[in-house]
C-alpha atoms as a PDB file:
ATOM      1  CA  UNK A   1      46.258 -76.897  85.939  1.00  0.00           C
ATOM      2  CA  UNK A   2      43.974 -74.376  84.178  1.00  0.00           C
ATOM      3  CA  UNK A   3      40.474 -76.917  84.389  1.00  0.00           C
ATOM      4  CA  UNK A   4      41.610 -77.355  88.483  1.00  0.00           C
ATOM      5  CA  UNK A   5      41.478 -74.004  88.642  1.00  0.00           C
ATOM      6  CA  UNK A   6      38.395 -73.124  86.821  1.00  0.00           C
ATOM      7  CA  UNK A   7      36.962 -75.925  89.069  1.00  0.00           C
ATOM      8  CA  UNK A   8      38.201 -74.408  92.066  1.00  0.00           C
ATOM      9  CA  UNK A   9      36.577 -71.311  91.332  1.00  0.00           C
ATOM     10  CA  UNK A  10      33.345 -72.600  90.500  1.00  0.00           C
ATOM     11  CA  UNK A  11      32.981 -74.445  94.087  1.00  0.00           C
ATOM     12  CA  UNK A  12      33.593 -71.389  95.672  1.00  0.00           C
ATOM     13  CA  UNK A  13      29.885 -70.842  97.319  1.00  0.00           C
ATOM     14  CA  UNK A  14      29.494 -67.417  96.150  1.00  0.00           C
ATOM     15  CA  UNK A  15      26.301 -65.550  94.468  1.00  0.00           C
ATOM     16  CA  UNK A  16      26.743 -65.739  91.033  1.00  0.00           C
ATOM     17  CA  UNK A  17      26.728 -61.579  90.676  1.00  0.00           C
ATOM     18  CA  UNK A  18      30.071 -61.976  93.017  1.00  0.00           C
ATOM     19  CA  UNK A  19      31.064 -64.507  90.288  1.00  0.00           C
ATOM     20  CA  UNK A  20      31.253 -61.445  88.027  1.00  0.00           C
ATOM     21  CA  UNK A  21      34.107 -60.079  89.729  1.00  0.00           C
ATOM     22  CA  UNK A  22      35.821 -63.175  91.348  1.00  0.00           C
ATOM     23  CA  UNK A  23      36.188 -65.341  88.509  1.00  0.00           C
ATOM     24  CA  UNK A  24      39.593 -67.289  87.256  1.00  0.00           C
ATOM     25  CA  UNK A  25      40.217 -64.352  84.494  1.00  0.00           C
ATOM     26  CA  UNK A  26      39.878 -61.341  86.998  1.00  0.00           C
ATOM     27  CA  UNK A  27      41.672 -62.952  89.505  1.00  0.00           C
ATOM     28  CA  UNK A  28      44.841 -63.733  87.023  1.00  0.00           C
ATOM     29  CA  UNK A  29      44.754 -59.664  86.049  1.00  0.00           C
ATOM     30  CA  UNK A  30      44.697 -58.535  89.734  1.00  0.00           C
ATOM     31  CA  UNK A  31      47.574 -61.383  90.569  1.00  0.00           C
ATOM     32  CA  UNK A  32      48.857 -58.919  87.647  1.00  0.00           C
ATOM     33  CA  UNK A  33      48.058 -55.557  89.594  1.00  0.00           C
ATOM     34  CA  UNK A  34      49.467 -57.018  92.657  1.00  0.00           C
ATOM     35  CA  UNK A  35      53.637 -56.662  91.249  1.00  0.00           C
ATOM     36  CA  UNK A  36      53.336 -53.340  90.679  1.00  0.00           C
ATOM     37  CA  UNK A  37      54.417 -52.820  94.453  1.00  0.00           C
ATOM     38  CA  UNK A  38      57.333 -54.821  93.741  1.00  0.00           C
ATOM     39  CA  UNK A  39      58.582 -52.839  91.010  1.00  0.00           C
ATOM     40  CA  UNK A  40      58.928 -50.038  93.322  1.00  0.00           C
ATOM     41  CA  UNK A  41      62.058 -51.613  93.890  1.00  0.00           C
ATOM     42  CA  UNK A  42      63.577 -49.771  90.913  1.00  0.00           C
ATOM     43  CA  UNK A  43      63.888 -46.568  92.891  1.00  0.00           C
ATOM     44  CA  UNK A  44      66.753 -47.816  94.792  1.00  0.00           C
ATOM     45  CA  UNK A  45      68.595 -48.374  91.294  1.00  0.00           C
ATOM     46  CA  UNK A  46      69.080 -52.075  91.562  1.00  0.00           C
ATOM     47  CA  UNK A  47      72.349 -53.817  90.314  1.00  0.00           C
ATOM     48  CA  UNK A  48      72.872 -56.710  87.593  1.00  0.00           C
ATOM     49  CA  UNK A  49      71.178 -59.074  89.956  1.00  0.00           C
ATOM     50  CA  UNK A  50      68.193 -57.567  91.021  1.00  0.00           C
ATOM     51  CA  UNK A  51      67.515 -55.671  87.835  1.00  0.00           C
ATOM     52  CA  UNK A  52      67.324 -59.013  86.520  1.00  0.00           C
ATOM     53  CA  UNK A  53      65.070 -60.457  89.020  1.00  0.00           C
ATOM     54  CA  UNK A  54      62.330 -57.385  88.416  1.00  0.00           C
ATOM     55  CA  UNK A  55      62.508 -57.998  84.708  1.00  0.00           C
ATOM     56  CA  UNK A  56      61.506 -61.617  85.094  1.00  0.00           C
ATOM     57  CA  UNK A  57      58.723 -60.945  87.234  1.00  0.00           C
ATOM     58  CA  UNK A  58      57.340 -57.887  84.698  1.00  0.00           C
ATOM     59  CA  UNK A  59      57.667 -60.258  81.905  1.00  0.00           C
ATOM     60  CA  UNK A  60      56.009 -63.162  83.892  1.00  0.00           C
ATOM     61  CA  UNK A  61      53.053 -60.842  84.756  1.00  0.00           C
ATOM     62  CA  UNK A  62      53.027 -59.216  81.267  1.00  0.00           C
ATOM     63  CA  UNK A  63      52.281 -62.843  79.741  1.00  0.00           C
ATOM     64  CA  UNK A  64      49.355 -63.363  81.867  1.00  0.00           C
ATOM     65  CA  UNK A  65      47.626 -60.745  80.022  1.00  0.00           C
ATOM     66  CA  UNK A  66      47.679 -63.981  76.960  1.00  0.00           C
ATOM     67  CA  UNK A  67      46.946 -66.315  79.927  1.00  0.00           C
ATOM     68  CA  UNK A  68      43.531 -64.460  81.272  1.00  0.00           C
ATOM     69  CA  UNK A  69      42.237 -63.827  77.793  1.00  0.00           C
ATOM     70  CA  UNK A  70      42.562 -67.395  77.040  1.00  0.00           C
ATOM     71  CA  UNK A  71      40.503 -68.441  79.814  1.00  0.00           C
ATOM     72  CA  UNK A  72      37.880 -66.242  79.455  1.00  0.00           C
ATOM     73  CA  UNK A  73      37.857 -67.117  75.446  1.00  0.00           C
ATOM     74  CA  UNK A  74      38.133 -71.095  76.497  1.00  0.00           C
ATOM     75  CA  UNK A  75      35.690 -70.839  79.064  1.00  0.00           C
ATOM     76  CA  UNK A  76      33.790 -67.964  77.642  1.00  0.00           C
ATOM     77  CA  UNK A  77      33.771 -66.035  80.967  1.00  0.00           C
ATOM     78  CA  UNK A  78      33.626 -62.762  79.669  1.00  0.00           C
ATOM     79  CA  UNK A  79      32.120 -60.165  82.104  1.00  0.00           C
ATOM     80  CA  UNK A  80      31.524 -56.197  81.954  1.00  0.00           C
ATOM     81  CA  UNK A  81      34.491 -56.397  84.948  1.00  0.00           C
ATOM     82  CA  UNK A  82      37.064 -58.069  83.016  1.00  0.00           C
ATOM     83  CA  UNK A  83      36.532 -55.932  80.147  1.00  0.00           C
ATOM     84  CA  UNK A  84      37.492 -53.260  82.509  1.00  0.00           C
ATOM     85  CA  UNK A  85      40.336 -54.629  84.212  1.00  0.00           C
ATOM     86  CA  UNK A  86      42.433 -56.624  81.698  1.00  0.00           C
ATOM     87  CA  UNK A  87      43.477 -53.314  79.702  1.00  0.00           C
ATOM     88  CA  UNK A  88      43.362 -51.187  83.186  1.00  0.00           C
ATOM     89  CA  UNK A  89      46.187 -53.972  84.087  1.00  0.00           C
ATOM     90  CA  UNK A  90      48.088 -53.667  81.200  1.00  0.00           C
ATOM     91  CA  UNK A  91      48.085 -50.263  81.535  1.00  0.00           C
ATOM     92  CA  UNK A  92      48.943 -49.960  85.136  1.00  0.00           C
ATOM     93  CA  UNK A  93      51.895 -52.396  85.203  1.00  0.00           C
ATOM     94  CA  UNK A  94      53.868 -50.843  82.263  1.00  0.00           C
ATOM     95  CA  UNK A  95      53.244 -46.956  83.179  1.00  0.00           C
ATOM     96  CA  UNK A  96      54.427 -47.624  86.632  1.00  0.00           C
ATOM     97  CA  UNK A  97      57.056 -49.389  85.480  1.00  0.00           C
ATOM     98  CA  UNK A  98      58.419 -46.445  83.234  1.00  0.00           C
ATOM     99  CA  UNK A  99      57.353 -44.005  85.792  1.00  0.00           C
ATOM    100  CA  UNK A 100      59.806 -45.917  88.048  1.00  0.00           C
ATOM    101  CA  UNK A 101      62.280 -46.064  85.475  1.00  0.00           C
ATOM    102  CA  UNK A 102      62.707 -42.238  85.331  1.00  0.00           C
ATOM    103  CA  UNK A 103      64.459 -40.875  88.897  1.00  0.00           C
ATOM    104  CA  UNK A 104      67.464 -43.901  87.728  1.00  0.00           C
ATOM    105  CA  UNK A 105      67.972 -42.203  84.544  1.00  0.00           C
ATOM    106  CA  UNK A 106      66.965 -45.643  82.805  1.00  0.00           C
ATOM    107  CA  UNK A 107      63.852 -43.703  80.704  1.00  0.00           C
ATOM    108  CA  UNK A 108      63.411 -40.564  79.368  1.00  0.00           C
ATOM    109  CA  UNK A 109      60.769 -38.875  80.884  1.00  0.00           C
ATOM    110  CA  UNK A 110      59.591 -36.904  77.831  1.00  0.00           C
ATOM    111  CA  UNK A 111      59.198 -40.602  76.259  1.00  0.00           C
ATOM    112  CA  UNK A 112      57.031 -41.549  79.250  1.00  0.00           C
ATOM    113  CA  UNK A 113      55.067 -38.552  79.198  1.00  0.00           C
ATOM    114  CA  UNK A 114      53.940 -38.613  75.793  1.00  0.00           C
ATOM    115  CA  UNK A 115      52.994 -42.357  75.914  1.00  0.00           C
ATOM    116  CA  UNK A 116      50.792 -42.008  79.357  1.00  0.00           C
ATOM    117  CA  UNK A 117      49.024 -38.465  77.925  1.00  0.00           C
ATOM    118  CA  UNK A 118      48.415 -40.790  74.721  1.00  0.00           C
ATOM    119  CA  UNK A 119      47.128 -43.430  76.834  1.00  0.00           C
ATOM    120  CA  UNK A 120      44.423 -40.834  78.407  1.00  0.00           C
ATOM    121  CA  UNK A 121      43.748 -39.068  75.384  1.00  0.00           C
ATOM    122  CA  UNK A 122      42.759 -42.664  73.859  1.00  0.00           C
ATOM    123  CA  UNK A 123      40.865 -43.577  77.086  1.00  0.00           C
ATOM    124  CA  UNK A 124      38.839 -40.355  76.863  1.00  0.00           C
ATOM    125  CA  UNK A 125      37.947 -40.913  73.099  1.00  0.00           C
ATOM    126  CA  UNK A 126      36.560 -44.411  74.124  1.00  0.00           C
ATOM    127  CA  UNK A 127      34.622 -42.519  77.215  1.00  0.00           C
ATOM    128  CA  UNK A 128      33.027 -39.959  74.961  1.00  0.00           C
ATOM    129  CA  UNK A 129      32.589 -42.932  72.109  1.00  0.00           C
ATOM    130  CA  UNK A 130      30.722 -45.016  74.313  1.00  0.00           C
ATOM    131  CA  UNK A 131      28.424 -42.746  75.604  1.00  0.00           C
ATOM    132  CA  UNK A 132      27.423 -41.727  71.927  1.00  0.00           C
ATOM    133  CA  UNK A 133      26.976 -45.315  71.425  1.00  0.00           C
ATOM    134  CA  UNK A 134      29.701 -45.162  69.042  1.00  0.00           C
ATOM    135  CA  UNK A 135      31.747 -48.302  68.203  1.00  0.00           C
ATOM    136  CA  UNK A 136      35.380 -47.435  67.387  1.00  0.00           C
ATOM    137  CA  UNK A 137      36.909 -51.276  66.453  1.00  0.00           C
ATOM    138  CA  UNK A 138      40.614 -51.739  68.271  1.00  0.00           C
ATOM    139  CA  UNK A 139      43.563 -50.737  65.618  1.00  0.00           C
ATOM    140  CA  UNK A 140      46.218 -53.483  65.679  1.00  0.00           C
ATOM    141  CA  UNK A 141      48.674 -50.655  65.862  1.00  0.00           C
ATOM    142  CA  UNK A 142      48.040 -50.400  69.793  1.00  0.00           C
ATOM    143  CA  UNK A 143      48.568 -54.210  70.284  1.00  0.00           C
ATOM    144  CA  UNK A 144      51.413 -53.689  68.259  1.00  0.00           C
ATOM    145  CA  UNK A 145      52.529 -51.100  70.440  1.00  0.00           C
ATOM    146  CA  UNK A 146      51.809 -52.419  73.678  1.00  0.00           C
ATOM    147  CA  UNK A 147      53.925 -55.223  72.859  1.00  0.00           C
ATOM    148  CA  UNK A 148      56.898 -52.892  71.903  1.00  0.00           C
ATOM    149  CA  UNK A 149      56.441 -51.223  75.247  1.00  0.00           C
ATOM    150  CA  UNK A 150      56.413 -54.904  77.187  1.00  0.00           C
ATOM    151  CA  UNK A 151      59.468 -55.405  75.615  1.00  0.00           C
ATOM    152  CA  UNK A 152      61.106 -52.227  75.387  1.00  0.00           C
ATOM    153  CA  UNK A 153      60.288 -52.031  79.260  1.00  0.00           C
ATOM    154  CA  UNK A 154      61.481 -55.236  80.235  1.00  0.00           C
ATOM    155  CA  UNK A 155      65.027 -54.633  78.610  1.00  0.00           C
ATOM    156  CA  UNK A 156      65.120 -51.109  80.568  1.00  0.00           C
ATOM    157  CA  UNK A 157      64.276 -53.174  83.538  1.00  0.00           C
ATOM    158  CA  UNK A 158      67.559 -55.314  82.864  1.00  0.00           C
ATOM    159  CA  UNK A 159      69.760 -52.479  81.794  1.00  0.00           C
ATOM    160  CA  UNK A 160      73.551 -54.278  82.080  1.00  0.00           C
ATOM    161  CA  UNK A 161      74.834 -56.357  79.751  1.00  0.00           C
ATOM    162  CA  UNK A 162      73.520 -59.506  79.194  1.00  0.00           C
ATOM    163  CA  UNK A 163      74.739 -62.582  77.586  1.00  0.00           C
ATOM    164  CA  UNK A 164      77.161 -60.273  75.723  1.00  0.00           C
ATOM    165  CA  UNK A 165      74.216 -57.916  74.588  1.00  0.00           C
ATOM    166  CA  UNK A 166      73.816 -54.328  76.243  1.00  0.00           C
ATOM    167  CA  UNK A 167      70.011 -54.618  77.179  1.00  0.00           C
ATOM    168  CA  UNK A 168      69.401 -50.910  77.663  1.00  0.00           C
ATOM    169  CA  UNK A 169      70.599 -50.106  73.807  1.00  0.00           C
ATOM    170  CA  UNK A 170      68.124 -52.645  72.537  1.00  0.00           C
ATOM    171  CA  UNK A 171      65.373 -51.552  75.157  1.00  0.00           C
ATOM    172  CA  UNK A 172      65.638 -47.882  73.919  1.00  0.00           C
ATOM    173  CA  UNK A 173      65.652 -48.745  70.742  1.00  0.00           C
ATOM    174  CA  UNK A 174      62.567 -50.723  71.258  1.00  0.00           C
ATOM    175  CA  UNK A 175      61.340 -48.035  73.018  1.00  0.00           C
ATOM    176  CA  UNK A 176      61.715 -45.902  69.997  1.00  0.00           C
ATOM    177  CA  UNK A 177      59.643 -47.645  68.091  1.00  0.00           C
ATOM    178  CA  UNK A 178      56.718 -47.937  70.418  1.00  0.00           C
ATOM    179  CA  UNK A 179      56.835 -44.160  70.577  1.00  0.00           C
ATOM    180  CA  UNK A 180      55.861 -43.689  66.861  1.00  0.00           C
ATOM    181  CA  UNK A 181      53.212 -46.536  67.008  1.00  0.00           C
ATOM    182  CA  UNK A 182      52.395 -44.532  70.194  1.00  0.00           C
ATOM    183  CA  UNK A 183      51.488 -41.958  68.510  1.00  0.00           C
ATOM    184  CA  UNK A 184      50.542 -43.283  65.586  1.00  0.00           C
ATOM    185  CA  UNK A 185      47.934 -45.559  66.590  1.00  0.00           C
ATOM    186  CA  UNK A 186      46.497 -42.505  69.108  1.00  0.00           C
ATOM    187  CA  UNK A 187      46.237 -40.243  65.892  1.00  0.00           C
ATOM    188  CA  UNK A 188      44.512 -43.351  64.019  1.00  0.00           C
ATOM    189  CA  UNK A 189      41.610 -43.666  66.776  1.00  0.00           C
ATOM    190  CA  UNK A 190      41.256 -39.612  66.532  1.00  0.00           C
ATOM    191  CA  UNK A 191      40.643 -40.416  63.302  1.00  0.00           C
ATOM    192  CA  UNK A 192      38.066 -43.291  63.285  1.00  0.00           C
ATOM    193  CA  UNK A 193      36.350 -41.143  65.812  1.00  0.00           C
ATOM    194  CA  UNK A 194      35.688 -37.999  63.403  1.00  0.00           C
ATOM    195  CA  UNK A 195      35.120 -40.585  60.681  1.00  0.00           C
ATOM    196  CA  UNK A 196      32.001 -42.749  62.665  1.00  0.00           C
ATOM    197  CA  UNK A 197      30.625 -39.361  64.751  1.00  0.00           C
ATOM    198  CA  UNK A 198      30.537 -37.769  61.190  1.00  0.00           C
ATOM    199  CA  UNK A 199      28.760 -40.655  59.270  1.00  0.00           C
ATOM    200  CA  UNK A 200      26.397 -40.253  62.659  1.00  0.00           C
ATOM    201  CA  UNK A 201      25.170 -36.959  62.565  1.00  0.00           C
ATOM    202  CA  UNK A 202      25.024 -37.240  58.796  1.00  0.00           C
ATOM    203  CA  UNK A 203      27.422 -34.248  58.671  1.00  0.00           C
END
């Protein structure tokens, strides 16, 4: 399914700087982007049924995130764009997601705001990084937490019972624990950049 695909998109009689943008990887993170509208439908507090039905499709567009990196790895399409838009994705779909969460009393908001600020905070950092032509390497605490969040979020999304478990204890527990690697992991990149601007100036 994948090679038709990746076939399909290289027939496509574009120029290949178009192909930097609509390529197989890019297109699986905006097919990503494009649920956020549907989780809108949290703010008319689902029931069991519906709740259910949102969580599936977060999850399902959660995993692509795996899915598009593969391809580019596999295929080795790796462009400046998709660099861009794979974590802008990630970042997108959960946030809104929370953000949703909060008018239905699923989330606190405090939670929320702490991990979005960290979010920016981190995003700035790699801003001002880049244009010192620092390198600050990726801690595997984010990845860490970003997959607490995915499934913290997800079991939110659910909230009732399910198969005998109640989802929303589990998701805020979950939850929990991507709040310290939250913060955590935003303290360790403050930290690696002090460490590499220091060794740069020589200070």
């Amino acid at each position: 399914m994948i090679d038709f695909l990746k076939r399909y998109f290289d027939r496509l009689p574009i120029s290949p700087e178009k192909k930097e943008i609509f390529n197989l990887p890019n297109t699986i993170s905006m097919l990503r982007i494009g649920v956020i509208p549907i989780l809108f439908l949290l703010l008319f507090s689902p029931g069991r049924v519906m709740s259910l039905v949102i969580a599936i499709l977060f999850i399902a567009a959660a995993l692509t995130d795996l899915l598009d990196g593969y391809v580019a790895r596999r295929y080795q399409i790796v462009t400046t764009m998709g660099k861009f838009l794979d974590p802008i994705a990630d970042k997108l779909i959960v946030n809104t997601a929370m953000i949703l969460m909060i008018p239905i009393g699923r989330i606190p908001a405090w939670i929320v705001a702490v991990i979005v600020i960290r979010d920016f905070a981190v995003d700035g950092i790699r801003t001002i990084a880049s244009s010192e032509r620092i390198f600050i390497q990726a801690s595997p605490l984010g990845k860490r937490k970003t997959l607490c969040q995915i499934f913290a979020v997800s079991a939110l999304m659910i909230h009732y019972p399910f198969i005998g478990v109640d989802a929303h204890m589990v998701g805020m527990v979950i939850l929990y624990i991507a709040l310290v690697l939250t913060v955590v992991s935003g303290i360790d990149y403050f930290i690696k950049f002090y460490r590499t601007g220091v060794r740069k100036t020589g200070s």
